[in-house]
Protein backbone atom coordinates (compact mmCIF):
# COMPACT_ATOMS: atom_id res chain seq x y z
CA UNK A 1 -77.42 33.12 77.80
CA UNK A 2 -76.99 36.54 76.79
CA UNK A 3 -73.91 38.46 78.03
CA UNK A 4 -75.56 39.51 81.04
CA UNK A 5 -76.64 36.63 82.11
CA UNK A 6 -73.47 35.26 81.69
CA UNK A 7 -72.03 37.90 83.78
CA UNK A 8 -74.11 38.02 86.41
CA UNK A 9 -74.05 34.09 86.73
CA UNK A 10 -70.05 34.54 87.02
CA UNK A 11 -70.42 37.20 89.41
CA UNK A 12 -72.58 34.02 91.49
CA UNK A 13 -69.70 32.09 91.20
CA UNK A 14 -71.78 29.81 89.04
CA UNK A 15 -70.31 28.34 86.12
CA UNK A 16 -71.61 30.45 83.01
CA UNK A 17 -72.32 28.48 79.44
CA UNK A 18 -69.12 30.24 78.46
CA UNK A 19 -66.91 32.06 80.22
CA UNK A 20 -66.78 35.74 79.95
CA UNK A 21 -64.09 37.88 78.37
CA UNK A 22 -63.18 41.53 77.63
CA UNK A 23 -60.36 42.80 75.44
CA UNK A 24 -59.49 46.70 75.20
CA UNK A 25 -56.86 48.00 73.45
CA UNK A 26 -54.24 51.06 73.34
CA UNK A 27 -54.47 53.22 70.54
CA UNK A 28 -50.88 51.85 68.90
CA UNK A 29 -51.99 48.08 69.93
CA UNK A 30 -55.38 48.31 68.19
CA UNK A 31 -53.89 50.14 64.62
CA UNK A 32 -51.46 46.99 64.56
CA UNK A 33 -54.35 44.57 64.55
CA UNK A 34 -55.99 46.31 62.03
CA UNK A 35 -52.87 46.23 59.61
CA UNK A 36 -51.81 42.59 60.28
CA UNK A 37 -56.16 41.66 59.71
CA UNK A 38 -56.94 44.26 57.54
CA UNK A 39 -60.41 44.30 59.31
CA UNK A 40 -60.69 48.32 60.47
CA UNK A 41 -64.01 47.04 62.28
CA UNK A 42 -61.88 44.20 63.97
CA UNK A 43 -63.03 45.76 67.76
CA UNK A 44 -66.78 45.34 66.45
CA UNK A 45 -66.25 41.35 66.33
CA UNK A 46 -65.05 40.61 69.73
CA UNK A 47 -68.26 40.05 71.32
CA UNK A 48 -66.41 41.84 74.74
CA UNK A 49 -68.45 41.01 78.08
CA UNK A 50 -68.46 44.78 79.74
CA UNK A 51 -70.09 47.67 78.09
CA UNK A 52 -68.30 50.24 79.84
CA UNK A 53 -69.89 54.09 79.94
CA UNK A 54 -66.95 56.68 80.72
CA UNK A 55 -68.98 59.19 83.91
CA UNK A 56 -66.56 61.45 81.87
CA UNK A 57 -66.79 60.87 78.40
CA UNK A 58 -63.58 62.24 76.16
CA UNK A 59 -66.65 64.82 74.27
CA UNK A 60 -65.59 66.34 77.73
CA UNK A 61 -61.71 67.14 77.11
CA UNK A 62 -60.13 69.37 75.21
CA UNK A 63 -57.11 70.38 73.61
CA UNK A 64 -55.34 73.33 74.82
CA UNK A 65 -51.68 73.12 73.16
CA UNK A 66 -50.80 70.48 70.57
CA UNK A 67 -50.51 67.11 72.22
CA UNK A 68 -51.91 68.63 75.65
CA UNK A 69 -55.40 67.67 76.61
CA UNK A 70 -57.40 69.31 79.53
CA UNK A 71 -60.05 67.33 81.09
CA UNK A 72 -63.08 68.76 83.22
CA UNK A 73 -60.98 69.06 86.24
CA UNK A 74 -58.58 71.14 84.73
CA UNK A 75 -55.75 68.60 84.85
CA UNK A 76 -54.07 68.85 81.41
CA UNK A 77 -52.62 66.04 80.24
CA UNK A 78 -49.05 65.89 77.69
CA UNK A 79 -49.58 62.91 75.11
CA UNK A 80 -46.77 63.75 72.96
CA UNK A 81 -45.98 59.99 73.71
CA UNK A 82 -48.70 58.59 75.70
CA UNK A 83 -51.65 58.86 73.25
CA UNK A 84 -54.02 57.12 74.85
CA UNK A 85 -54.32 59.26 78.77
CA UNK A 86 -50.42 61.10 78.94
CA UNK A 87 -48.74 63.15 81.77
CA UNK A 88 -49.67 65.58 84.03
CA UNK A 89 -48.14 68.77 82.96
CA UNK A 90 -49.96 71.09 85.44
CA UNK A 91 -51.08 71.52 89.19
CA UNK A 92 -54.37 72.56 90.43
CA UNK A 93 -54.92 72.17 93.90
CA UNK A 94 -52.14 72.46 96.73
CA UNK A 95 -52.84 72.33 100.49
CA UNK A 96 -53.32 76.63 100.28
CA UNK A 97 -55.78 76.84 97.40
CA UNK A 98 -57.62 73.50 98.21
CA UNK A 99 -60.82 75.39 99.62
CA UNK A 100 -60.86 77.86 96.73
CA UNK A 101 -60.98 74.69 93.80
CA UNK A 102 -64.48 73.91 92.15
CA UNK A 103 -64.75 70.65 91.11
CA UNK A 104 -66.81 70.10 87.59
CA UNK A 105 -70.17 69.83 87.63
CA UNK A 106 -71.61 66.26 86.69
CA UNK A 107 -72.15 64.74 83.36
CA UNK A 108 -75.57 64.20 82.25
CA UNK A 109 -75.36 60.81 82.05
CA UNK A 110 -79.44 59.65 80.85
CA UNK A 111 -77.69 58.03 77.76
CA UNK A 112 -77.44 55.23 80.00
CA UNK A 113 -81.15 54.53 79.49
CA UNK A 114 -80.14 54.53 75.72
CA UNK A 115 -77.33 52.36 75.93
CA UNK A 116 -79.88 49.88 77.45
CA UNK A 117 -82.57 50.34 75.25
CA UNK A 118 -80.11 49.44 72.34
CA UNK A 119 -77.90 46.96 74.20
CA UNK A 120 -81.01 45.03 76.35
CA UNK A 121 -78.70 41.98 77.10
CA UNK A 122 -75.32 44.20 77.62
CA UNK A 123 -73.66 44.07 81.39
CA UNK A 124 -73.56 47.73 81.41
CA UNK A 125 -71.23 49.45 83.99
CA UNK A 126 -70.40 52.89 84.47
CA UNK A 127 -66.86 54.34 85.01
CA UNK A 128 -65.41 56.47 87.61
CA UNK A 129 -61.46 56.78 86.12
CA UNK A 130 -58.60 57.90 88.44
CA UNK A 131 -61.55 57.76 91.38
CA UNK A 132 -59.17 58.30 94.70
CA UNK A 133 -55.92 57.98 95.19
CA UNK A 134 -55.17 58.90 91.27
CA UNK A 135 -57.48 61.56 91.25
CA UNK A 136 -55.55 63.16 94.52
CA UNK A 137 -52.57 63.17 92.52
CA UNK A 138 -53.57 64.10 89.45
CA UNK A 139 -54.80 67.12 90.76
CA UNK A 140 -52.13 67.88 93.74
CA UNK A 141 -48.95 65.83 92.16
CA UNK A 142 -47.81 62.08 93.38
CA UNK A 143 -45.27 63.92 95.57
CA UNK A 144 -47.52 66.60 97.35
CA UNK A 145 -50.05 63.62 98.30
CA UNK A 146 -47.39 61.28 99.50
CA UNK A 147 -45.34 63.13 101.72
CA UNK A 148 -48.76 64.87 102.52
CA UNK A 149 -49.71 61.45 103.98
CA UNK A 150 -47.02 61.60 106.19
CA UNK A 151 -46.19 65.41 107.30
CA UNK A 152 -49.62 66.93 106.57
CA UNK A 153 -52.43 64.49 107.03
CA UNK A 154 -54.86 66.89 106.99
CA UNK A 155 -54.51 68.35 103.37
CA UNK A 156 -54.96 64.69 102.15
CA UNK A 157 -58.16 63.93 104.30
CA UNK A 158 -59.88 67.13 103.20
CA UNK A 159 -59.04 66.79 99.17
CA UNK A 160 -60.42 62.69 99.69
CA UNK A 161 -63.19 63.72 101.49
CA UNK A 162 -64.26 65.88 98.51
CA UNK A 163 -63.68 63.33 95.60
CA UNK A 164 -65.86 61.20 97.60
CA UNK A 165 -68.15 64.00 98.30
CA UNK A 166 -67.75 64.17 94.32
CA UNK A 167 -68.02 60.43 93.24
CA UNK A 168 -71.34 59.77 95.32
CA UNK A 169 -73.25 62.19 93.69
CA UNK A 170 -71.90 60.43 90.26
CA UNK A 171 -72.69 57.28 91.64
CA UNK A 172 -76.14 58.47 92.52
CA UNK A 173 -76.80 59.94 89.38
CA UNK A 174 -75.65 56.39 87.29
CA UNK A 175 -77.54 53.96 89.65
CA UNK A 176 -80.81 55.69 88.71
CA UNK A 177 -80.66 53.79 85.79
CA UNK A 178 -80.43 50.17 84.93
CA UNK A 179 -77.01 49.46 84.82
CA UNK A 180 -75.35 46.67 86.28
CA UNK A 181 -72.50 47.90 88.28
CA UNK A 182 -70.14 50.97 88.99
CA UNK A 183 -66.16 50.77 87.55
CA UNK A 184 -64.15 52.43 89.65
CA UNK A 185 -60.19 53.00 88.46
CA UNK A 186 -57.61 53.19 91.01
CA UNK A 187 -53.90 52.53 90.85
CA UNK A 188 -52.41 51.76 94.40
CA UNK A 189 -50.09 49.01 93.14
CA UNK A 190 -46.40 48.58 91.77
CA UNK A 191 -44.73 45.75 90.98
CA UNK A 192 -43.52 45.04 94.58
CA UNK A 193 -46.59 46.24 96.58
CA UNK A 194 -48.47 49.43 97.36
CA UNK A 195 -47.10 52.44 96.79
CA UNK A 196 -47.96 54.28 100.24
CA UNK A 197 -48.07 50.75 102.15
CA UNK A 198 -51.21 48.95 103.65
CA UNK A 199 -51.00 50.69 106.65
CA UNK A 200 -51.40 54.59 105.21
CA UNK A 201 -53.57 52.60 102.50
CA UNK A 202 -56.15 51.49 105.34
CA UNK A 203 -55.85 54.99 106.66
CA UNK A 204 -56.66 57.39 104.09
CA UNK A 205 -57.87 54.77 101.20
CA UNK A 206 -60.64 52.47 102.67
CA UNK A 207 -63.02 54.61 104.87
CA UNK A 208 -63.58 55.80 101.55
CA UNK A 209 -64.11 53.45 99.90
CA UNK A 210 -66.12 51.93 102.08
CA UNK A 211 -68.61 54.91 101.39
CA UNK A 212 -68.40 54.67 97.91
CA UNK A 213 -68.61 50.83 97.57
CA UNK A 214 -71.54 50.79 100.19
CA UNK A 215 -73.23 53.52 98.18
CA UNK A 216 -73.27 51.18 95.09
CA UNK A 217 -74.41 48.42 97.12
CA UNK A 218 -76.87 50.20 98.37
CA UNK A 219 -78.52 50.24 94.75
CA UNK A 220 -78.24 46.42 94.43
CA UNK A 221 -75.45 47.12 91.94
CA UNK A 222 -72.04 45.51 91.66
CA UNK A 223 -68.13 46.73 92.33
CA UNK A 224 -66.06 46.77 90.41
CA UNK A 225 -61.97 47.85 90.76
CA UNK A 226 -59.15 48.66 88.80
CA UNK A 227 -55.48 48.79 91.00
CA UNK A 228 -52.24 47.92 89.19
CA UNK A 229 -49.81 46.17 91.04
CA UNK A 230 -49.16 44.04 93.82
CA UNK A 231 -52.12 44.87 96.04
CA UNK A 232 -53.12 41.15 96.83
CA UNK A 233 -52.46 41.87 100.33
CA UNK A 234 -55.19 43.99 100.91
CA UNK A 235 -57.63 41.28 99.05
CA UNK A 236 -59.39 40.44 102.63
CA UNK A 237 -59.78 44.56 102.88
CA UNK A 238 -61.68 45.08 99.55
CA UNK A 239 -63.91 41.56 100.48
CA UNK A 240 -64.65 43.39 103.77
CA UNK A 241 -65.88 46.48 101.62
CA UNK A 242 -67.74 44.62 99.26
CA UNK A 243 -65.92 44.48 95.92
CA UNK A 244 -67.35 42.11 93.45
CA UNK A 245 -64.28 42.02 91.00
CA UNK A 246 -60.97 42.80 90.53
CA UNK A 247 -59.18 43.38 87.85
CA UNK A 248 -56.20 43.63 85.98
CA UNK A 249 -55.06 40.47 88.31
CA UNK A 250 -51.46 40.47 86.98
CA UNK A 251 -49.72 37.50 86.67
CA UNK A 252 -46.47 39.05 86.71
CA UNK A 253 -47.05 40.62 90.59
CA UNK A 254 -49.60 37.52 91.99
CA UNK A 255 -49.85 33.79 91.43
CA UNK A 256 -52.80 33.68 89.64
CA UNK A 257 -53.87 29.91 90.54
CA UNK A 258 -53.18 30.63 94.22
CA UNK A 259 -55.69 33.55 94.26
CA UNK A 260 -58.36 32.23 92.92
CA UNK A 261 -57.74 29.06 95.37
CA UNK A 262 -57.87 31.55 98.20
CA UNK A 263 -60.21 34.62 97.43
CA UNK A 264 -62.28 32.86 94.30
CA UNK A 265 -65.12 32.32 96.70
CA UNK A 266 -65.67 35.78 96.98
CA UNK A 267 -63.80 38.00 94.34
CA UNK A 268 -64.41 37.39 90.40
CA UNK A 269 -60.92 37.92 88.77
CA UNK A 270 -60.76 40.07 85.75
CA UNK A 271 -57.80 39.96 83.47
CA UNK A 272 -54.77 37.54 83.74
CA UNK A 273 -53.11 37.43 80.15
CA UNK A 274 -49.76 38.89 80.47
CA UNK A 275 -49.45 42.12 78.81
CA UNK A 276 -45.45 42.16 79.99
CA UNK A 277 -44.54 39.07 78.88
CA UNK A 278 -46.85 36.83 76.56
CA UNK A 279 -48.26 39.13 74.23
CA UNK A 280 -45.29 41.22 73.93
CA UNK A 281 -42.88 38.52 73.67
CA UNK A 282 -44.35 34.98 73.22
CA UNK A 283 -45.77 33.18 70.47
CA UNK A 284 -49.21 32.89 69.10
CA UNK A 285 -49.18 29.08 70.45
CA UNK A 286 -47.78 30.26 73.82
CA UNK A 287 -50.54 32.59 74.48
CA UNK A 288 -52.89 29.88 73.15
CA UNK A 289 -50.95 27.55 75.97
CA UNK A 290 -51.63 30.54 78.52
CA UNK A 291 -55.43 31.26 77.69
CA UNK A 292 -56.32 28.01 78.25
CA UNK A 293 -54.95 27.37 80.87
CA UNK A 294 -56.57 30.23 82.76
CA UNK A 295 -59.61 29.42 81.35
CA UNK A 296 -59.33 25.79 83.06
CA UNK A 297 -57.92 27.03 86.10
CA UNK A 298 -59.64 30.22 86.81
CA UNK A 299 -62.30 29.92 84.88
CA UNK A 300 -63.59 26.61 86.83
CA UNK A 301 -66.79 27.45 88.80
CA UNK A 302 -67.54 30.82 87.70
CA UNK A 303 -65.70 34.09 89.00
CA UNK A 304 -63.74 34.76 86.24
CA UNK A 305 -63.34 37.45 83.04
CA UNK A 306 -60.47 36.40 80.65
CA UNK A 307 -58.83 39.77 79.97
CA UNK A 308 -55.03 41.00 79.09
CA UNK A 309 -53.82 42.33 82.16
CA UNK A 310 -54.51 45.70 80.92
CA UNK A 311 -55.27 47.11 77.77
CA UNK A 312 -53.21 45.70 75.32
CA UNK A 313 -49.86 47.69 74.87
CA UNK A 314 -48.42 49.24 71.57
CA UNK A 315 -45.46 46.38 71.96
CA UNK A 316 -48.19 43.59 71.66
CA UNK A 317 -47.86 41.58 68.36
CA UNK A 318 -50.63 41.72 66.35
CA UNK A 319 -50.01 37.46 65.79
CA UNK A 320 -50.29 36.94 69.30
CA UNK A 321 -53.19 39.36 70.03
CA UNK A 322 -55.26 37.46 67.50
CA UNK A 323 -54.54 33.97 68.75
CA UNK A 324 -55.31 35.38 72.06
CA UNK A 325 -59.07 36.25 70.32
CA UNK A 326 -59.69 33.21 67.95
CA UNK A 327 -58.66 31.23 71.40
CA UNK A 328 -61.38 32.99 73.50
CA UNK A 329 -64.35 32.89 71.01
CA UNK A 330 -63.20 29.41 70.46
CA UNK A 331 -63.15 28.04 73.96
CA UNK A 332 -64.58 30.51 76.73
């Protein structure tokens, strides 16, 4: 099979001839593996399931102030620490200046039709980062949208209603070529739940998504969704709408077993090695232990994408990160 024929015969719920995986890495994560392998190409061997295609590539950002990055919605971003996205060090839309804020115009994104061209057996998918909810706040603040959702309803619906206004026309643009399905990233989740609750989350979150999923449906092209967190409780929601895969699916927040016994017949699970507590802090023979066992588990009958939880964090051990790889190439 080539890797998208593996993916789309896990996205069946089919069992593939091996099961997919993907591994990306933070910036401080990946220049540890490269010093304990001494392989600077080490990314180039991993043989990852997804090629992903930013809608916003980083040729798009730029740096205003040392360590401060602006990207094309004139959000600028501190990554003094954070090197890899950073912190929101500005504000450009509040519920006064909301009608006077342009959004960017869209990428030119025809280098999909290169990308498959070069990669003809790739699962190509293209990206729509911070797509809702995170792209509310990154533009308004996590307060002003919050309390907005409570004492000022109206602010929120308008600035959603444009992002989705926004999104479509991305959406639009990348399913006029021949990729396989649309990444949208989304954080709703914390460790204990959602962070505005299901019931403002089914308010002012789905009927959007329900346009932008249906719109990528529409194309005969899959879903795909990022949340962090504890969101498993809205799992029979994002069937409703259509999603074809989740991911990080964090073992820390959900019982990874128990969801794929419950919602495997319709969601492929993407992710499920703990970035919290294996890689960090186990042993290269633990996360062996842990692969495998997800692989068995999860993996059985299709609908499943070994990942890290998320991409793998600076505190990662290099050891543990490349058992978690010789592992995967040796058993998916």
């Amino acid at each position: 099979m080539t890797i998208r024929e593996r993916m789309r015969t896990t996205l069946q719920h089919r069992q593939p001839d091996h099961i997919p995986y993907n591994i990306i890495f933070t910036q401080r994560a990946y220049e540890r593996v490269v010093a304990y392998t001494g392989d600077p190409h080490y990314r180039d061997t991993l043989e990852n399931a997804l090629t992903e295609c930013d809608t916003q590539p980083s040729s798009r950002w730029h740096e205003v102030r040392p360590d401060i990055w602006e990207d094309p919605f004139g959000v600028q971003w501190d990554r003094h620490v954070d090197k890899d996205i950073g912190v929101v060090c500005n504000c450009m839309v509040t519920p006064a200046t909301l009608q006077e804020y342009t959004f960017p115009e869209l990428t030119d994104l025809s280098f999909l039709a290169t990308v498959r061209t070069e990669q003809p057996g790739a699962f190509i998918t293209a990206n729509i980062g911070f797509s809702l909810f995170e792209r509310a706040w990154t533009l308004a603040g996590m307060e002003t949208i919050l309390m907005g959702m409570a004492d000022d309803p109206d602010f929120v619906h308008a600035l959603l209603d444009r992002i989705v206004e926004y999104n479509l026309a991305v959406v639009d643009q990348a399913c006029r070529y021949d990729i396989d399905g649309v990444f949208f990233g989304d954080d709703w989740g914390q460790q204990t739940g959602l962070i505005m609750g299901p019931a403002l989350w089914r308010e002012f979150i789905k009927p959007r998504l329900a346009q932008m999923y249906g719109r990528v449906r529409a194309y005969g092209k899959y879903v795909v969704i990022h949340s962090c967190g504890k969101v498993d409780s809205i799992f029979p929601d994002l069937i409703e709408l259509g999603l074809s895969v989740f991911n990080p699916f964090q073992p820390e927040v959900m019982d990874v077993a128990a969801m794929k016994r419950e919602y495997g017949q319709d969601l492929t699970f993407y992710g499920g090695v703990s970035t919290q507590r294996t890689l960090p802090y186990g042993t290269p023979e633990e996360v062996r232990e842990e692969v495998l066992r997800l692989l068995d588990v999860v993996g059985k009958d299709g609908g499943y994408i070994c990942a890290p939880a998320h991409a793998i964090p600076a505190d990662a051990k290099p050891e543990n990160i490349v058992a978690m790889v010789e592992t995967l190439k040796a058993h998916a």
